[in-house]
Protein backbone atom coordinates (compact mmCIF):
# COMPACT_ATOMS: atom_id res chain seq x y z
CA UNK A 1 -3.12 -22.20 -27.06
CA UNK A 2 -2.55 -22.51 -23.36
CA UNK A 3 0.38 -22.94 -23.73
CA UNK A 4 0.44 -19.14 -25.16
CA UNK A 5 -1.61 -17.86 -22.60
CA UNK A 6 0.91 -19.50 -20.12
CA UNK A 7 3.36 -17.11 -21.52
CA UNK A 8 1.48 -14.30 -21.92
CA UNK A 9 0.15 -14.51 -18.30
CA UNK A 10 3.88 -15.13 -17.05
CA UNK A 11 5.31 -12.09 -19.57
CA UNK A 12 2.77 -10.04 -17.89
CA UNK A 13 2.84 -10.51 -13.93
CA UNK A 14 6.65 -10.16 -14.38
CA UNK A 15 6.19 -6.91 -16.03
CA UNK A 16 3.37 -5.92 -13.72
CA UNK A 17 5.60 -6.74 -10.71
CA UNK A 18 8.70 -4.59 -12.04
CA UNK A 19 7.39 -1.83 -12.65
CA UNK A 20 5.37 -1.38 -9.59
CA UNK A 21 8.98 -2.20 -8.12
CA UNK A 22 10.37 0.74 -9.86
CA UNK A 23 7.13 2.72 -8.50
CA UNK A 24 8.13 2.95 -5.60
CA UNK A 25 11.70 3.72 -6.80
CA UNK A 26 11.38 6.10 -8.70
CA UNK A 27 8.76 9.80 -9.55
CA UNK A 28 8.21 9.25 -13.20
CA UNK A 29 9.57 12.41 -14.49
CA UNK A 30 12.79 11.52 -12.82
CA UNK A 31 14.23 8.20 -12.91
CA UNK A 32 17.10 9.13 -10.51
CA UNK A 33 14.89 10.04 -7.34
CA UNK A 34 13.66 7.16 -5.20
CA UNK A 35 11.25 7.04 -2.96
CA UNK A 36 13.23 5.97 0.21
CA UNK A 37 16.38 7.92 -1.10
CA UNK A 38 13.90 11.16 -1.40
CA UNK A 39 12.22 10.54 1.94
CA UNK A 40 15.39 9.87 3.84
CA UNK A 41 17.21 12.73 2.08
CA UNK A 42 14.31 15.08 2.82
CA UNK A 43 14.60 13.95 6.12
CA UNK A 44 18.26 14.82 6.71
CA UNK A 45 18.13 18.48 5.23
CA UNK A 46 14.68 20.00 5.85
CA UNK A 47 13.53 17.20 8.51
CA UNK A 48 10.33 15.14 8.63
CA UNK A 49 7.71 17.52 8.09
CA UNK A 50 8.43 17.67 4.63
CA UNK A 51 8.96 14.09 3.49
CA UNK A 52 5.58 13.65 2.08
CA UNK A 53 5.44 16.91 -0.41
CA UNK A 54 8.75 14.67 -1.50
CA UNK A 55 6.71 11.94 -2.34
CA UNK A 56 3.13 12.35 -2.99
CA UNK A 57 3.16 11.34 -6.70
CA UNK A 58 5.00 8.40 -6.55
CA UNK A 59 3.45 6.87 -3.11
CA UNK A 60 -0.31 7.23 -4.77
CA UNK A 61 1.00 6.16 -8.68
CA UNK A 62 2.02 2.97 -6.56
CA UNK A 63 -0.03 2.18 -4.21
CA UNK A 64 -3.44 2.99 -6.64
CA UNK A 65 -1.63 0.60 -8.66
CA UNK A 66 -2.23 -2.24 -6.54
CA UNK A 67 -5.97 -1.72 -7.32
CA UNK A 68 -4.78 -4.29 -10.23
CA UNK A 69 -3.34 -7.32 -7.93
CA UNK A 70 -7.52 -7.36 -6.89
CA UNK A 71 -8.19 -7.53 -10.60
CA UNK A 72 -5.65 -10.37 -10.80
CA UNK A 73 -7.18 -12.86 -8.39
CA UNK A 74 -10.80 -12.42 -9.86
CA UNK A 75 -9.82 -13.05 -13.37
CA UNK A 76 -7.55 -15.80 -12.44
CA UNK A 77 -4.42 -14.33 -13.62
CA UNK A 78 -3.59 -15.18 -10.03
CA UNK A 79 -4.46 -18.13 -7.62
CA UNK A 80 -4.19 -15.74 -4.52
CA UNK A 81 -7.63 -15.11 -2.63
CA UNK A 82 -9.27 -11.80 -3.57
CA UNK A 83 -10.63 -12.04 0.12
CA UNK A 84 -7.14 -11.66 1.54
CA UNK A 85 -5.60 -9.20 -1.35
CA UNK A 86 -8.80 -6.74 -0.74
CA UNK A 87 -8.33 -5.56 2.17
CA UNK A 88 -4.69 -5.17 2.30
CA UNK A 89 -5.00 -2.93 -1.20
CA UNK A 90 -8.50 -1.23 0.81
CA UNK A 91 -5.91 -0.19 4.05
CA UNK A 92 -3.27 1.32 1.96
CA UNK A 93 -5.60 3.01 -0.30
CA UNK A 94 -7.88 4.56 2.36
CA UNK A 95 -4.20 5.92 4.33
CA UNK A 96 -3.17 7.19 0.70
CA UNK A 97 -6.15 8.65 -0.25
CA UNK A 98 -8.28 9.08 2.14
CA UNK A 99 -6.42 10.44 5.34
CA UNK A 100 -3.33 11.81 4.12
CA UNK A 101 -4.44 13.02 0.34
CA UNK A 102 -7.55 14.63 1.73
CA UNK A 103 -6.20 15.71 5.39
CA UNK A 104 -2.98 17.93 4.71
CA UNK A 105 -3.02 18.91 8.32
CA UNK A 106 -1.65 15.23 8.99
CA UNK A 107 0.74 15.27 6.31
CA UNK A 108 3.76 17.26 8.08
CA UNK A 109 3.74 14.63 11.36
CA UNK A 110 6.93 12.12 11.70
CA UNK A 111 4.38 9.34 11.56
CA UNK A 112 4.58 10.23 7.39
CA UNK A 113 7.65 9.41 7.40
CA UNK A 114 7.94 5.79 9.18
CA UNK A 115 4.93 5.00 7.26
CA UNK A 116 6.89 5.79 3.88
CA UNK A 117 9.97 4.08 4.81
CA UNK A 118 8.37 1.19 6.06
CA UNK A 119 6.04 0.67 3.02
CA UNK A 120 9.32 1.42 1.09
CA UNK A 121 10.92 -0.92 2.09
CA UNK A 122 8.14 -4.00 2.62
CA UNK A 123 7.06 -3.37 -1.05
CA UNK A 124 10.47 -3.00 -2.85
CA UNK A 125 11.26 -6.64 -1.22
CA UNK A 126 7.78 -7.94 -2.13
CA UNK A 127 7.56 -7.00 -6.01
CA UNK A 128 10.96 -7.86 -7.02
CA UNK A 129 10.54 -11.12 -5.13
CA UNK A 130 7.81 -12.00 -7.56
CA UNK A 131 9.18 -10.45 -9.98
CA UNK A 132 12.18 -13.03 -9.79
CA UNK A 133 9.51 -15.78 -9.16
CA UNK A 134 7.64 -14.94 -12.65
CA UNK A 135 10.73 -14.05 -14.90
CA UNK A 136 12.81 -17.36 -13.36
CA UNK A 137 10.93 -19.67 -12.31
CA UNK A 138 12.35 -19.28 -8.59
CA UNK A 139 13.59 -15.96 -6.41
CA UNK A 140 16.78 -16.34 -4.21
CA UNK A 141 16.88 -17.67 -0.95
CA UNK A 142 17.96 -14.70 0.61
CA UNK A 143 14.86 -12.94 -1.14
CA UNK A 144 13.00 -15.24 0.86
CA UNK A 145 14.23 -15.48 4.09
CA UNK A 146 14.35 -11.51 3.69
CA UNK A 147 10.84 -11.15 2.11
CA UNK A 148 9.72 -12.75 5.66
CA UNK A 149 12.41 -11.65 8.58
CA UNK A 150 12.06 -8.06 6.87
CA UNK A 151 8.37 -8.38 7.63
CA UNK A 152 8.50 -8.84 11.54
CA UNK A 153 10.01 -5.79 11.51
CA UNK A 154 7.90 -3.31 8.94
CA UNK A 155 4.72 -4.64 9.83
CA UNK A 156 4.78 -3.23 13.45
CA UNK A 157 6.16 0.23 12.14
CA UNK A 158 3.75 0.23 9.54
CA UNK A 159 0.48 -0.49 11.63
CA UNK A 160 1.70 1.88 14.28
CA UNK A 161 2.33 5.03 11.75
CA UNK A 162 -0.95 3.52 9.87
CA UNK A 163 -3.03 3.25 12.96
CA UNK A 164 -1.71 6.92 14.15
CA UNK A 165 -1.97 8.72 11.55
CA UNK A 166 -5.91 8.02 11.40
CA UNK A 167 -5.98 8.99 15.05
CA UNK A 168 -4.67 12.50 14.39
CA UNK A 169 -6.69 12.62 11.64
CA UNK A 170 -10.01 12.59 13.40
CA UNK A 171 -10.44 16.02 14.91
CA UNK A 172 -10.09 17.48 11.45
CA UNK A 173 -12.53 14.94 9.55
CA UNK A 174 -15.05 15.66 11.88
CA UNK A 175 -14.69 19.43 11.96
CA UNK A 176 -14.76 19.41 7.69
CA UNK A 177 -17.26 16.52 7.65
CA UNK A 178 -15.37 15.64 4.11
CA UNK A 179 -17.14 12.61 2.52
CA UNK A 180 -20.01 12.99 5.03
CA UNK A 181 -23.68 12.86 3.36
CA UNK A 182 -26.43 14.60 5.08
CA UNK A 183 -30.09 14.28 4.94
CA UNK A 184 -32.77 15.69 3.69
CA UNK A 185 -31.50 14.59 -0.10
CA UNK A 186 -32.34 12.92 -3.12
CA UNK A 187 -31.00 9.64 -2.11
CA UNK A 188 -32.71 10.07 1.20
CA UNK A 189 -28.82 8.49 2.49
CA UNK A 190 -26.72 9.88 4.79
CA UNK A 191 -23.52 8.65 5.66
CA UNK A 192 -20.68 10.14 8.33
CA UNK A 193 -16.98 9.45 7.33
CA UNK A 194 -16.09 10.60 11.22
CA UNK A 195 -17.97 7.24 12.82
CA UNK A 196 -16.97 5.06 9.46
CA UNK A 197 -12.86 6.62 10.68
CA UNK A 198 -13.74 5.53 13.77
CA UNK A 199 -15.15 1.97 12.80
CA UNK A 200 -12.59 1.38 10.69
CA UNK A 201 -9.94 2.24 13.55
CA UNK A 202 -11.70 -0.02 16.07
CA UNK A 203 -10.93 -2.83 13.52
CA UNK A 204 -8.05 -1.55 12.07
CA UNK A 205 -5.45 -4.02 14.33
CA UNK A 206 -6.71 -7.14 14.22
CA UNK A 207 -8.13 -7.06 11.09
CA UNK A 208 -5.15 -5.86 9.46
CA UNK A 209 -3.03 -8.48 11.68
CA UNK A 210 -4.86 -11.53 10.15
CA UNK A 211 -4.93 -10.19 6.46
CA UNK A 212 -1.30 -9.37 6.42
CA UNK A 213 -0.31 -12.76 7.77
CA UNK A 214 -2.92 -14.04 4.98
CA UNK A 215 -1.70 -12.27 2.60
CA UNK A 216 2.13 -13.03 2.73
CA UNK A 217 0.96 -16.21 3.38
CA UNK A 218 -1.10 -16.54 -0.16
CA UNK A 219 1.21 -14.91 -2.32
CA UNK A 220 3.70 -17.54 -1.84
CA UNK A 221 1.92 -20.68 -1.39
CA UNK A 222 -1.02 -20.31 -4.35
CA UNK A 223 0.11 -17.50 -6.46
CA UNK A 224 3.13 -19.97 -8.16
């Protein structure tokens, strides 16, 4: 029986991992566009300022996907730490969703598009790493050494179009006060997503600096 479940558990993170590969590859309804080939192609013929109408879908169908790598480590499907997968998954999310989903007056800045490519990129090298570790046992050596070289240079390109594309986003989450609760109400709560921006851009570097090390870290070392 464990045996089985040994399978089934390797059958599955090797399916999980390829298809969140081809995520960020590919929009759904067409299996020819990818997600760096539309960015940098959108890029070259109507410049940067429309990359991200290019590739909305596919950026949030992947990276809400991720939600399930959390899922992983507390059911044990996984040996990595939930404590260093959360708030990797919790930083992409909050970009995806909450700044440049809810903010479209962010959306048409360069920033959009070194934070695609650079995601791109780090992510297409990370799932079909493990992919290759689940479906044989082992992944190249070159997947390695590039899984971890790639990553001293996409990890400053990503923070910095992370980290500045919350900045410009300030002036207009204050002026909407989106998310913000206000008092008097039922709850008797109130709650201002301006100062929780701000909080969470105060911590934003070094927080992010020791996860991601963590993270790349874990998912080599325990996850096998």
């Amino acid at each position: 029986m464990a045996g089985f479940l040994s399978v089934v558990r390797r059958v599955y993170l090797t399916l999980y991992n390829w298809i969140v590969f081809a995520g960020w590859q590919v929009e759904l309804d067409s299996l020819s566009s990818f997600v760096l080939y539309l960015a940098i192609t959108t890029l070259k013929e109507t410049g940067y300022e429309n990359v991200y109408d290019a590739i909305e879908k596919p950026l949030q169908l992947a990276q809400t996907a991720a939600v399930l790598e959390i899922l992983h480590g507390l059911v044990g499907l996984v040996r990595s730490p939930v404590s260093a997968t959360l708030p990797q998954i919790g930083s992409r999310l909050f970009l995806t969703w909450g700044i440049l989903y809810s903010f479209p007056e962010v959306r048409s800045h360069f920033l959009v598009t070194s934070l695609v490519i650079s995601w791109s990129i780090t992510e297409i090298i990370r799932y079909s790493f493990f992919g290759f570790k689940e479906a044989l046992g082992f992944a190249p050596s070159w997947h390695l050494w590039l899984r971890y070289s790639s990553f001293l240079l996409l990890y400053p390109t990503g923070i910095t179009s992370e980290v500045g594309l919350i900045y410009l986003a300030l002036p207009h989450i204050k002026t909407s006060e989106m998310y913000s609760v206000r008092m008097p109400n039922i709850l008797n709560f109130s709650f201002d997503f301006f100062y929780a921006t701000i909080l969470v851009l105060a911590i934003y570097v070094p927080g992010t600096n020791s996860v991601n090390l963590s993270y790349n870290i874990s998912h080599t070392s325990v996850q096998f």
